[in-house]
PDB file of N, CA and C in Angstrom:
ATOM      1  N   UNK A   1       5.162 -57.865 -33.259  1.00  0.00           N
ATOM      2  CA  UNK A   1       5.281 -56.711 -34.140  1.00  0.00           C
ATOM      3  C   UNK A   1       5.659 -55.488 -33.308  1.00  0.00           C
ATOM      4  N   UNK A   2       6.579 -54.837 -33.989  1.00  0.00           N
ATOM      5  CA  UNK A   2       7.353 -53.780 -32.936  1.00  0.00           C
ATOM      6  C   UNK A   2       6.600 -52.032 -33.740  1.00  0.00           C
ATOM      7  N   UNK A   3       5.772 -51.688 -33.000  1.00  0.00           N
ATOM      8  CA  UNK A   3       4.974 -50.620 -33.346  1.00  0.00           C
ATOM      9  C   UNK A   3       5.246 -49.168 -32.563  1.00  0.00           C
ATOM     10  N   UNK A   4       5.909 -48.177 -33.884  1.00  0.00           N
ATOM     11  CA  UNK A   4       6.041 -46.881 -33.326  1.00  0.00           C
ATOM     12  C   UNK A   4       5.376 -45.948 -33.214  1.00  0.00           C
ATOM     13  N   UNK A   5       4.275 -45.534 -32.826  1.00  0.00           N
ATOM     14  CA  UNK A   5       3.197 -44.498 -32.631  1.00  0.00           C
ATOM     15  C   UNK A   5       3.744 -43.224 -33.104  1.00  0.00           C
ATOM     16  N   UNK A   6       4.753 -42.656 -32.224  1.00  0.00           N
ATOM     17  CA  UNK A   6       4.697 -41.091 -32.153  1.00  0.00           C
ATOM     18  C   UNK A   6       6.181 -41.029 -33.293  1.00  0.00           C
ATOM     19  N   UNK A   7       6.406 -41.523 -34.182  1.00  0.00           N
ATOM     20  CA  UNK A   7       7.439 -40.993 -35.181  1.00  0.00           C
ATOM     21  C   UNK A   7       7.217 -40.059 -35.822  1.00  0.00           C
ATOM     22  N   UNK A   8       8.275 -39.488 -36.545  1.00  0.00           N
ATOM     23  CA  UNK A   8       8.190 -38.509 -37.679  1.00  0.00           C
ATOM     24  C   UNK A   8       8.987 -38.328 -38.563  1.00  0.00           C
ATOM     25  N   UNK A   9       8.329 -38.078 -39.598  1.00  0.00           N
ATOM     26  CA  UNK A   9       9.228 -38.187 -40.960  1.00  0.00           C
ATOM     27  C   UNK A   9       9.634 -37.145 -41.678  1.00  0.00           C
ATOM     28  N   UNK A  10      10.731 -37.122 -42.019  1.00  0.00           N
ATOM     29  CA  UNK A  10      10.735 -35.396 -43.330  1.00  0.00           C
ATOM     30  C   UNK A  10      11.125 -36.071 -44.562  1.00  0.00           C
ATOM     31  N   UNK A  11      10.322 -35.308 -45.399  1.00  0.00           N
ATOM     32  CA  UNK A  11      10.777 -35.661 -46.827  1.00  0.00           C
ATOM     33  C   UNK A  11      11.252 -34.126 -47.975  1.00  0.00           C
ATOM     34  N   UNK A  12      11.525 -35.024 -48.742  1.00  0.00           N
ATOM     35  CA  UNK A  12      12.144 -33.793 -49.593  1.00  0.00           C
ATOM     36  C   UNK A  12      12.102 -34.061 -51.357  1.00  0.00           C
ATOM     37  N   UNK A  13      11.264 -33.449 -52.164  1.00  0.00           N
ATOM     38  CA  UNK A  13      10.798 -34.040 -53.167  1.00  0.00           C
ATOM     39  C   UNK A  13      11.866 -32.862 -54.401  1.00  0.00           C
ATOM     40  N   UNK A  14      12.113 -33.910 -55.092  1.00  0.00           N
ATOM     41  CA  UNK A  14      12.987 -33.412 -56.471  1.00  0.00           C
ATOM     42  C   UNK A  14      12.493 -31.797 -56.568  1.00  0.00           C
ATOM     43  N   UNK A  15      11.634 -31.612 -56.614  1.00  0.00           N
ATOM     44  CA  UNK A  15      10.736 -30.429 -57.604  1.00  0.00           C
ATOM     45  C   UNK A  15      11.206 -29.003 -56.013  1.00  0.00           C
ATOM     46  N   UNK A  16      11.846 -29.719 -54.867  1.00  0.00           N
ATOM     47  CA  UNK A  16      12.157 -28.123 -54.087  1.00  0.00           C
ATOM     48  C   UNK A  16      11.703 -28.602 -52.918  1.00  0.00           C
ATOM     49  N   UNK A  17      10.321 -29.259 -52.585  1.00  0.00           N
ATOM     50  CA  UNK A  17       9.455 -29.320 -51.521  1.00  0.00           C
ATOM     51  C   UNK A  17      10.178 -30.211 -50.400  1.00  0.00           C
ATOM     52  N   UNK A  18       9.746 -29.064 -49.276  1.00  0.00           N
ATOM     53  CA  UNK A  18      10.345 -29.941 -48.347  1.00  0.00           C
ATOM     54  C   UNK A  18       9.037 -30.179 -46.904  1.00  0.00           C
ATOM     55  N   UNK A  19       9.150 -31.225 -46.227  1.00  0.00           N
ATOM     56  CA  UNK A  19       8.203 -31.193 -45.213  1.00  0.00           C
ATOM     57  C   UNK A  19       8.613 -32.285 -43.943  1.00  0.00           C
ATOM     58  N   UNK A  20       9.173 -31.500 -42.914  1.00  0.00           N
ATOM     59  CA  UNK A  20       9.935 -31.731 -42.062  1.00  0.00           C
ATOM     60  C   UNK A  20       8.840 -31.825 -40.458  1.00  0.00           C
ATOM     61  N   UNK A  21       9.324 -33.171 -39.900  1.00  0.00           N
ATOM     62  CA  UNK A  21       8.535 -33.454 -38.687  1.00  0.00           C
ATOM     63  C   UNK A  21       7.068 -33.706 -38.752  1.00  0.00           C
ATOM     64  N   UNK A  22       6.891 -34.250 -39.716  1.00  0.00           N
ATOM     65  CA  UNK A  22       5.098 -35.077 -40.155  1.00  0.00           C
ATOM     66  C   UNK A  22       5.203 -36.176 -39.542  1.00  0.00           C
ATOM     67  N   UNK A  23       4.219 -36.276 -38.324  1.00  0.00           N
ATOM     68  CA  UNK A  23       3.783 -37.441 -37.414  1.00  0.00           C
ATOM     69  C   UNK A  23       3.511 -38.634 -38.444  1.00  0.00           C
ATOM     70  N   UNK A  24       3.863 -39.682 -38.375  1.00  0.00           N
ATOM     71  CA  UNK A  24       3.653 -40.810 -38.528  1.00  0.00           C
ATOM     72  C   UNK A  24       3.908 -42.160 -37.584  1.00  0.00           C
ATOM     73  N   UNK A  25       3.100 -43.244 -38.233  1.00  0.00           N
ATOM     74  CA  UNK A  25       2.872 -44.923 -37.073  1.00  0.00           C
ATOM     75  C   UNK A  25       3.812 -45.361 -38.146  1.00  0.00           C
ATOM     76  N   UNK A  26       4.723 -46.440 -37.762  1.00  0.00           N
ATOM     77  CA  UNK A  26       5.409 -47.407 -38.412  1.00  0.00           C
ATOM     78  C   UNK A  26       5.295 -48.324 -37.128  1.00  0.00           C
ATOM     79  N   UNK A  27       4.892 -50.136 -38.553  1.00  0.00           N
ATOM     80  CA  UNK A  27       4.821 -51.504 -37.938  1.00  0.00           C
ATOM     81  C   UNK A  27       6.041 -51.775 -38.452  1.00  0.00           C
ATOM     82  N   UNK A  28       6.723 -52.720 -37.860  1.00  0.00           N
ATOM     83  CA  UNK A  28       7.700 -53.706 -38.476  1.00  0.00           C
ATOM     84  C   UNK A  28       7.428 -54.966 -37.661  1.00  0.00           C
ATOM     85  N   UNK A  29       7.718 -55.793 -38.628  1.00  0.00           N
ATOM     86  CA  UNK A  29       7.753 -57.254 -38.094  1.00  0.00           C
ATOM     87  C   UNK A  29       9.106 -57.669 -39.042  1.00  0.00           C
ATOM     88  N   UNK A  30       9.249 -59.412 -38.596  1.00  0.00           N
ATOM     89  CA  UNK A  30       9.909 -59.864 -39.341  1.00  0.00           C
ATOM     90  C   UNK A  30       9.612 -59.761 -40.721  1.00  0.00           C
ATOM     91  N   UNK A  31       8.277 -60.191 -41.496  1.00  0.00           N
ATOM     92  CA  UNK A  31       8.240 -59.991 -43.061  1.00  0.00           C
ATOM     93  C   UNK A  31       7.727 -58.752 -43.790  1.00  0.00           C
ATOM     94  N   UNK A  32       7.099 -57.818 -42.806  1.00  0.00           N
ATOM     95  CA  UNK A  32       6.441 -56.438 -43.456  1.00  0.00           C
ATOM     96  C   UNK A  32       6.802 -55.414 -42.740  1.00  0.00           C
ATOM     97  N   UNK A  33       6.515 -54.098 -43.246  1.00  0.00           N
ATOM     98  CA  UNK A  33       6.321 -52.919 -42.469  1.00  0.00           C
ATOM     99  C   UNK A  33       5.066 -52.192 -43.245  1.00  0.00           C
ATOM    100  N   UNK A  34       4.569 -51.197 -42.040  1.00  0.00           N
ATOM    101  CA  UNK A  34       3.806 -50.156 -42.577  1.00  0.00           C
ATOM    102  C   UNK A  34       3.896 -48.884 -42.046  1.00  0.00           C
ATOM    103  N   UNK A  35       3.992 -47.892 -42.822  1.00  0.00           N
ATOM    104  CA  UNK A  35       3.886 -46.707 -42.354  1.00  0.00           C
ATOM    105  C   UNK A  35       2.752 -45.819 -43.143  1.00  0.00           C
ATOM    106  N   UNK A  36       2.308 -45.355 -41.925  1.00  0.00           N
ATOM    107  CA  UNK A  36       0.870 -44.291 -42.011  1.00  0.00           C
ATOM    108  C   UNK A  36       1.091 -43.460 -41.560  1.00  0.00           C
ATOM    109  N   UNK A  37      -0.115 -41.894 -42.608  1.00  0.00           N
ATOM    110  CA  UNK A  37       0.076 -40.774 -41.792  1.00  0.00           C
ATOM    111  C   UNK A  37      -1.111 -39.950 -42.465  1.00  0.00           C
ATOM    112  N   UNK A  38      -1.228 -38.787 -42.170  1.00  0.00           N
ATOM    113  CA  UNK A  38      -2.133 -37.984 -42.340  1.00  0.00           C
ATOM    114  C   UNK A  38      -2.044 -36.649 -42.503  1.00  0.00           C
ATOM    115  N   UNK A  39      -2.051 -36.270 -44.163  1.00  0.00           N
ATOM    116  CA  UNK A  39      -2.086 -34.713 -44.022  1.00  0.00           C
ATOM    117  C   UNK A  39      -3.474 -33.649 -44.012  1.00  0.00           C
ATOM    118  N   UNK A  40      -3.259 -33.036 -42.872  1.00  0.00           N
ATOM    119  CA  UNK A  40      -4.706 -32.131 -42.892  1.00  0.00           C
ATOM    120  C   UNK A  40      -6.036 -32.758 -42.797  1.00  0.00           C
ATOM    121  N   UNK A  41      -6.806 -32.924 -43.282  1.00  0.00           N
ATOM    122  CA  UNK A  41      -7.976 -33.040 -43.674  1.00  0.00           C
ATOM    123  C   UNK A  41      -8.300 -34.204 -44.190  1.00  0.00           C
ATOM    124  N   UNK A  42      -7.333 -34.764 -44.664  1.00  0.00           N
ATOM    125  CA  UNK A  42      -6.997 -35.825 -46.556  1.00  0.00           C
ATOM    126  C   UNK A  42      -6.972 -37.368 -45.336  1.00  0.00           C
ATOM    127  N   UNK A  43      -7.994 -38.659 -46.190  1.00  0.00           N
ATOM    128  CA  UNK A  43      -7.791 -39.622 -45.461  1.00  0.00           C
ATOM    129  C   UNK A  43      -6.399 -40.259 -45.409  1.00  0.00           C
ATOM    130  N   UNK A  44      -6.282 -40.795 -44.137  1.00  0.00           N
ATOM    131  CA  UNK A  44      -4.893 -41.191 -44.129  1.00  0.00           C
ATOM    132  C   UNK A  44      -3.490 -42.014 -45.211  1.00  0.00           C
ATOM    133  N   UNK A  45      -2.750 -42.236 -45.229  1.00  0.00           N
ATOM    134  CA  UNK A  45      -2.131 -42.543 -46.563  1.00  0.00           C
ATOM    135  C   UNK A  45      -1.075 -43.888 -45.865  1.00  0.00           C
ATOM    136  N   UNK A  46      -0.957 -45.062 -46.179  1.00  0.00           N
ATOM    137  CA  UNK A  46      -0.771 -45.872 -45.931  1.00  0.00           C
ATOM    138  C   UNK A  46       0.259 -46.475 -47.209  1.00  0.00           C
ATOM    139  N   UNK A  47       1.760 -46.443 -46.564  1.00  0.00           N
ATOM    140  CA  UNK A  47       2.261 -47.783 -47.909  1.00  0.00           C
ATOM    141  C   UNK A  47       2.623 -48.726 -46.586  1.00  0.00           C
ATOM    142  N   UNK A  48       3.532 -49.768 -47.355  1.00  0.00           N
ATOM    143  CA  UNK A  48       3.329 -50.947 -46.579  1.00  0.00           C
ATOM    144  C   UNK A  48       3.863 -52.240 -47.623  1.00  0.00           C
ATOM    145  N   UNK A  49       4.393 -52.793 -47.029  1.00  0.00           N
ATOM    146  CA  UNK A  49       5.850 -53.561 -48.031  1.00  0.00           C
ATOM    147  C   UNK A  49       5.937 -55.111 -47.291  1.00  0.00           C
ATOM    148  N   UNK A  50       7.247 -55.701 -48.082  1.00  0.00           N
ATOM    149  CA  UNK A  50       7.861 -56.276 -47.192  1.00  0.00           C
ATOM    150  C   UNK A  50       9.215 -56.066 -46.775  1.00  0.00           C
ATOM    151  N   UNK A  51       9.285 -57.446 -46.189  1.00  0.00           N
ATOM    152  CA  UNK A  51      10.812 -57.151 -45.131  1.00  0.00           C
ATOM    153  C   UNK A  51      11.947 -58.128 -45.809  1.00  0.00           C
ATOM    154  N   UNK A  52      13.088 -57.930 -46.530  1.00  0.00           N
ATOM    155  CA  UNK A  52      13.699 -58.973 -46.909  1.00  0.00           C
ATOM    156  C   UNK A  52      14.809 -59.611 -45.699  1.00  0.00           C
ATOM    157  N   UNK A  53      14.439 -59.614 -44.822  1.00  0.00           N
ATOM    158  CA  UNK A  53      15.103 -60.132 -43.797  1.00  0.00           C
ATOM    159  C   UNK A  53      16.268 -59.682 -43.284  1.00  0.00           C
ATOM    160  N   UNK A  54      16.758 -58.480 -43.541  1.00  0.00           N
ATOM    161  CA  UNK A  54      17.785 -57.633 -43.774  1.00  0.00           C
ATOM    162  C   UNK A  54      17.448 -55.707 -43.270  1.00  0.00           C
ATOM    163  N   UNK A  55      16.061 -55.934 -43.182  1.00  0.00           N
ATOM    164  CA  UNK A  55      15.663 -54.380 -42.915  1.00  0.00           C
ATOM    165  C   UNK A  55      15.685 -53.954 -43.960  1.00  0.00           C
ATOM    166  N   UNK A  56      15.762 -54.001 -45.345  1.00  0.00           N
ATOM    167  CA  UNK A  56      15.555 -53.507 -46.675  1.00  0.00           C
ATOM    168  C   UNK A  56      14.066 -53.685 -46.482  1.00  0.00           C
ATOM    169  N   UNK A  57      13.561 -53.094 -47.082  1.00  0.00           N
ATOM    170  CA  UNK A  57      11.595 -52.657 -47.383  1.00  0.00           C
ATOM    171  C   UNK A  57      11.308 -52.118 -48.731  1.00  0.00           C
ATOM    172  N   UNK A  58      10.682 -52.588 -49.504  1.00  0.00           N
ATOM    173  CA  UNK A  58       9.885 -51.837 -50.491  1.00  0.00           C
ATOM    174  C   UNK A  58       8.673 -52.433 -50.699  1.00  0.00           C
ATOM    175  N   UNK A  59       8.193 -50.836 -50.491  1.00  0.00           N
ATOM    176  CA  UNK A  59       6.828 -50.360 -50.224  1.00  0.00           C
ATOM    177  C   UNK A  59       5.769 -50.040 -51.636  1.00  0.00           C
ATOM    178  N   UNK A  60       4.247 -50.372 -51.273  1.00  0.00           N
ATOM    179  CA  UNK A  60       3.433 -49.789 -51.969  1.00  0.00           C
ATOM    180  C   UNK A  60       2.542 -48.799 -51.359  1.00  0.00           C
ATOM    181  N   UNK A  61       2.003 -47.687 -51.914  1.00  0.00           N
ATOM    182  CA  UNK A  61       1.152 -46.854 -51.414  1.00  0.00           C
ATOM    183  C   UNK A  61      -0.495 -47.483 -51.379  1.00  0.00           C
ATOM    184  N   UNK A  62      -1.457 -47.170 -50.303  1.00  0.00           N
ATOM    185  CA  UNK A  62      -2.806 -47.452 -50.338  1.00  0.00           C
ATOM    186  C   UNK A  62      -3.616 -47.808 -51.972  1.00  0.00           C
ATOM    187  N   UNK A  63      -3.254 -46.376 -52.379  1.00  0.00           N
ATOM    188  CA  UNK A  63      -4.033 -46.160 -53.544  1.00  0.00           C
ATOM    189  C   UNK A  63      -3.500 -46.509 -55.073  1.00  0.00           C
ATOM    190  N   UNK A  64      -2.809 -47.021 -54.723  1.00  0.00           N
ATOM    191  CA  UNK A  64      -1.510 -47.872 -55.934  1.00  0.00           C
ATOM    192  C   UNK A  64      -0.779 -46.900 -56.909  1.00  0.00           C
ATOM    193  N   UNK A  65      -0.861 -45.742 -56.380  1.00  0.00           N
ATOM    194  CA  UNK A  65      -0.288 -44.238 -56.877  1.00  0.00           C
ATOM    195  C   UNK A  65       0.845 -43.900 -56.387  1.00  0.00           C
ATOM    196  N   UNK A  66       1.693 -44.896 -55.769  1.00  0.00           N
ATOM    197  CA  UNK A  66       3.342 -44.854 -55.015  1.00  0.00           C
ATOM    198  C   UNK A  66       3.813 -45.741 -54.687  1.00  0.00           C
ATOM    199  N   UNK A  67       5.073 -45.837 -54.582  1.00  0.00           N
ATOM    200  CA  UNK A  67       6.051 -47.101 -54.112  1.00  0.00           C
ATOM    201  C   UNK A  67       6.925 -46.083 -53.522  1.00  0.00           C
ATOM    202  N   UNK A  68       7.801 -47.098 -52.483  1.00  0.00           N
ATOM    203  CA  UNK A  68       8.761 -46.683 -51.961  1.00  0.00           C
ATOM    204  C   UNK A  68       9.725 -47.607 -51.418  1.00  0.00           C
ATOM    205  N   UNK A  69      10.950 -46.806 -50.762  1.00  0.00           N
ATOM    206  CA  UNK A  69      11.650 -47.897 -49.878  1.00  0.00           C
ATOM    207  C   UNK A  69      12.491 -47.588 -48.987  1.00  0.00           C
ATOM    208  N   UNK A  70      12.830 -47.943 -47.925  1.00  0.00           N
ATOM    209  CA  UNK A  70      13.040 -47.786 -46.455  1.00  0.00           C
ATOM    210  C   UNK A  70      14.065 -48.538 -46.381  1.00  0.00           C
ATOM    211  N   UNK A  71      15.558 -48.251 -45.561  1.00  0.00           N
ATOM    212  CA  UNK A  71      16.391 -49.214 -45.061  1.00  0.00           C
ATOM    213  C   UNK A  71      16.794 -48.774 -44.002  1.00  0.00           C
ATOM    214  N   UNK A  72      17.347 -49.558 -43.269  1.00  0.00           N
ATOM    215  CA  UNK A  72      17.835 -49.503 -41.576  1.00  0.00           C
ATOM    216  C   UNK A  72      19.139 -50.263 -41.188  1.00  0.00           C
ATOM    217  N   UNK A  73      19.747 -49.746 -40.384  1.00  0.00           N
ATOM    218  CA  UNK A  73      20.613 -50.745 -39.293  1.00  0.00           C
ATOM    219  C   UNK A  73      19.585 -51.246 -38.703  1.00  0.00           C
ATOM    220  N   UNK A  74      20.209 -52.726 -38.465  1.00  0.00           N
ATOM    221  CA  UNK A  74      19.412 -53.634 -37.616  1.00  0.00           C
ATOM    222  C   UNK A  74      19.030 -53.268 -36.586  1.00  0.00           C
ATOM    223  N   UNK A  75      17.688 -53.358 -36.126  1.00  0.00           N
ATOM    224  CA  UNK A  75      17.280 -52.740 -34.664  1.00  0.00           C
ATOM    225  C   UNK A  75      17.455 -51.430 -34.935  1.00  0.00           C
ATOM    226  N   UNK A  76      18.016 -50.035 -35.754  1.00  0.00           N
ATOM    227  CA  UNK A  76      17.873 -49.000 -35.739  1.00  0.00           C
ATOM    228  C   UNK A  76      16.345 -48.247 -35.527  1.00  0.00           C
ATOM    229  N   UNK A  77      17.028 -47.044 -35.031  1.00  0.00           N
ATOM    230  CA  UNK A  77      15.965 -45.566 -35.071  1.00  0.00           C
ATOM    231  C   UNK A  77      15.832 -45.169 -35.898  1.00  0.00           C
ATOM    232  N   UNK A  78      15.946 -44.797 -37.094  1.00  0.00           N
ATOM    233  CA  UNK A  78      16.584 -44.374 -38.003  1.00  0.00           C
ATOM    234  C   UNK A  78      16.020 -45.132 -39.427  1.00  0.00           C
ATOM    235  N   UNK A  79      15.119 -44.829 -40.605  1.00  0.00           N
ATOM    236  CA  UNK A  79      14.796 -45.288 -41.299  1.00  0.00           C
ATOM    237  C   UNK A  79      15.048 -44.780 -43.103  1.00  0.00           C
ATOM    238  N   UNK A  80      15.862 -44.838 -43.745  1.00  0.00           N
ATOM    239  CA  UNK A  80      16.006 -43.581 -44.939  1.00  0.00           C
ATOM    240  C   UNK A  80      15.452 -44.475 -46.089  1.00  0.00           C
ATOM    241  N   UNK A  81      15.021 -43.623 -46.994  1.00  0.00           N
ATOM    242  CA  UNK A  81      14.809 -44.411 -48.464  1.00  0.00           C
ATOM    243  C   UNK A  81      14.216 -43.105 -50.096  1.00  0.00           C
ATOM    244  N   UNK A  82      13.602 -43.633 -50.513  1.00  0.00           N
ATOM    245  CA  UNK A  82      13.211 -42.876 -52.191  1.00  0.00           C
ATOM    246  C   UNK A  82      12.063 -43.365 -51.786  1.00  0.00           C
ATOM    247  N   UNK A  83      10.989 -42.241 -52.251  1.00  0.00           N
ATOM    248  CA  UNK A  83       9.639 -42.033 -52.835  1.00  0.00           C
ATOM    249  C   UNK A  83       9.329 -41.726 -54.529  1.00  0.00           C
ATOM    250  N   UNK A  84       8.692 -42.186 -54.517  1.00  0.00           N
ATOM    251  CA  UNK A  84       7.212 -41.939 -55.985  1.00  0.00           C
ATOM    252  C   UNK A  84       6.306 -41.850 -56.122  1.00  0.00           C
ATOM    253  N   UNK A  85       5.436 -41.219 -55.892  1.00  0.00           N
ATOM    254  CA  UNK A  85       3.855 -40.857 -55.230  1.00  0.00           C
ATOM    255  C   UNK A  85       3.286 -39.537 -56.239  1.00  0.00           C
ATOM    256  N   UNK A  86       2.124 -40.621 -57.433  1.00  0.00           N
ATOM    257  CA  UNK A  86       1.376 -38.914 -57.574  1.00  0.00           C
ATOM    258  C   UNK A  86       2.439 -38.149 -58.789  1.00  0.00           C
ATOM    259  N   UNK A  87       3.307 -39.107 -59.335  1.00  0.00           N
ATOM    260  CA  UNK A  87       4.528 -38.015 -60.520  1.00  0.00           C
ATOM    261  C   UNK A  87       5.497 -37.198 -60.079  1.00  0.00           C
ATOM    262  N   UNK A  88       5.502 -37.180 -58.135  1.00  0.00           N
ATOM    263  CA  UNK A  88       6.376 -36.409 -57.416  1.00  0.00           C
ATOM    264  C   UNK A  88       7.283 -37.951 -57.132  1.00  0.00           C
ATOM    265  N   UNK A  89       8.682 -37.353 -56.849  1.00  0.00           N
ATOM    266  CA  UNK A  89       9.684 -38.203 -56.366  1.00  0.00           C
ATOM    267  C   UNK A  89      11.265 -37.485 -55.321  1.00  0.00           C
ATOM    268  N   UNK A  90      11.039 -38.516 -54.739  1.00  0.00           N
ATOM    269  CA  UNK A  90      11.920 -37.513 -53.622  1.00  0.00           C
ATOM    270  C   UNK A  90      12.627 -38.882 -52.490  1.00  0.00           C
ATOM    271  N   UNK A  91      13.417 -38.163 -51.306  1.00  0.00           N
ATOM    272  CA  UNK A  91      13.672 -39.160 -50.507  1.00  0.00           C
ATOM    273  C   UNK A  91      12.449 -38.730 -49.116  1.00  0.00           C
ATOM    274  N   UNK A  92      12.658 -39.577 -48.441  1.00  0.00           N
ATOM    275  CA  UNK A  92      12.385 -39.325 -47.123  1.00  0.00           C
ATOM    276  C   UNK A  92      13.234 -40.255 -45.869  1.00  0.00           C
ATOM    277  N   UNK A  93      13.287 -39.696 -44.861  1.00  0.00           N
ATOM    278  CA  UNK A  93      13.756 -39.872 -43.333  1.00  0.00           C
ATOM    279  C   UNK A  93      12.477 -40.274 -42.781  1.00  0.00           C
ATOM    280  N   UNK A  94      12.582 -41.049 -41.722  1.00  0.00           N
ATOM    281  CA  UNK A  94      12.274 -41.568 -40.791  1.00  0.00           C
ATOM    282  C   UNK A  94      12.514 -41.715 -39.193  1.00  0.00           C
ATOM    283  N   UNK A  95      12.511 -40.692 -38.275  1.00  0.00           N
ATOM    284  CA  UNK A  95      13.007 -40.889 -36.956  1.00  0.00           C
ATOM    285  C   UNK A  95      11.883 -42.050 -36.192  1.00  0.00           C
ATOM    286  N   UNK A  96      11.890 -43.539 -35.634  1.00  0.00           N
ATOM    287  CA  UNK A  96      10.891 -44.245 -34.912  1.00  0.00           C
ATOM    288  C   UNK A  96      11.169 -43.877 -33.780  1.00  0.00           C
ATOM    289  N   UNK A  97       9.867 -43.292 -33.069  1.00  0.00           N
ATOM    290  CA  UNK A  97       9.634 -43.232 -31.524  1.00  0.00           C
ATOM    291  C   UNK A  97       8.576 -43.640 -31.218  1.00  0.00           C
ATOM    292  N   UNK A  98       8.381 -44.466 -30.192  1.00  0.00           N
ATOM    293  CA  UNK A  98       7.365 -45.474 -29.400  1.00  0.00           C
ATOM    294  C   UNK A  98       6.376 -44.462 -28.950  1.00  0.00           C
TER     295      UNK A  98
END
């Protein structure tokens, strides 16, 4: 399992909001990924999917209050996809760094 500690993500939600360079962990393996993170105070927030063998991902959130989905060049840095979390919807980026 190929695990990125120090990544970060920006997202950008329909409604205006934007939030650029939020630390997050992303796992990938061959059949899953997960990405976690933590805003402020708030316990951490966890979705986490599978892998269709292709680097395509779609994701569920911890609390079953989001889905999402993630795609890549093979072996890429680089992770983009759509969020739904909570009645908010938006995309987010992904930069992976080890």
């Amino acid at each position: 399992m190929a695990i990125w500690k120090n990544s970060f993500m920006d997202t950008l939600g329909y409604d205006g909001s934007i939030d650029l360079g939020k630390k997050c962990e992303v796992k990938i393996d061959d059949e899953s990924i997960s990405v976690s993170y933590t805003y402020e105070e708030e316990e951490p927030t966890y979705y986490k999917g599978g892998n269709d063998g292709s680097d395509h991902f779609q994701l569920d959130k911890n609390d079953q209050r989001g889905e999402a989905s993630l795609h890549r060049f093979k072996n890429g840095l680089i992770l983009e996809g759509y969020w739904e979390e909570n009645g908010g919807k938006g995309f987010w980026r992904i930069k992976l760094n080890k």
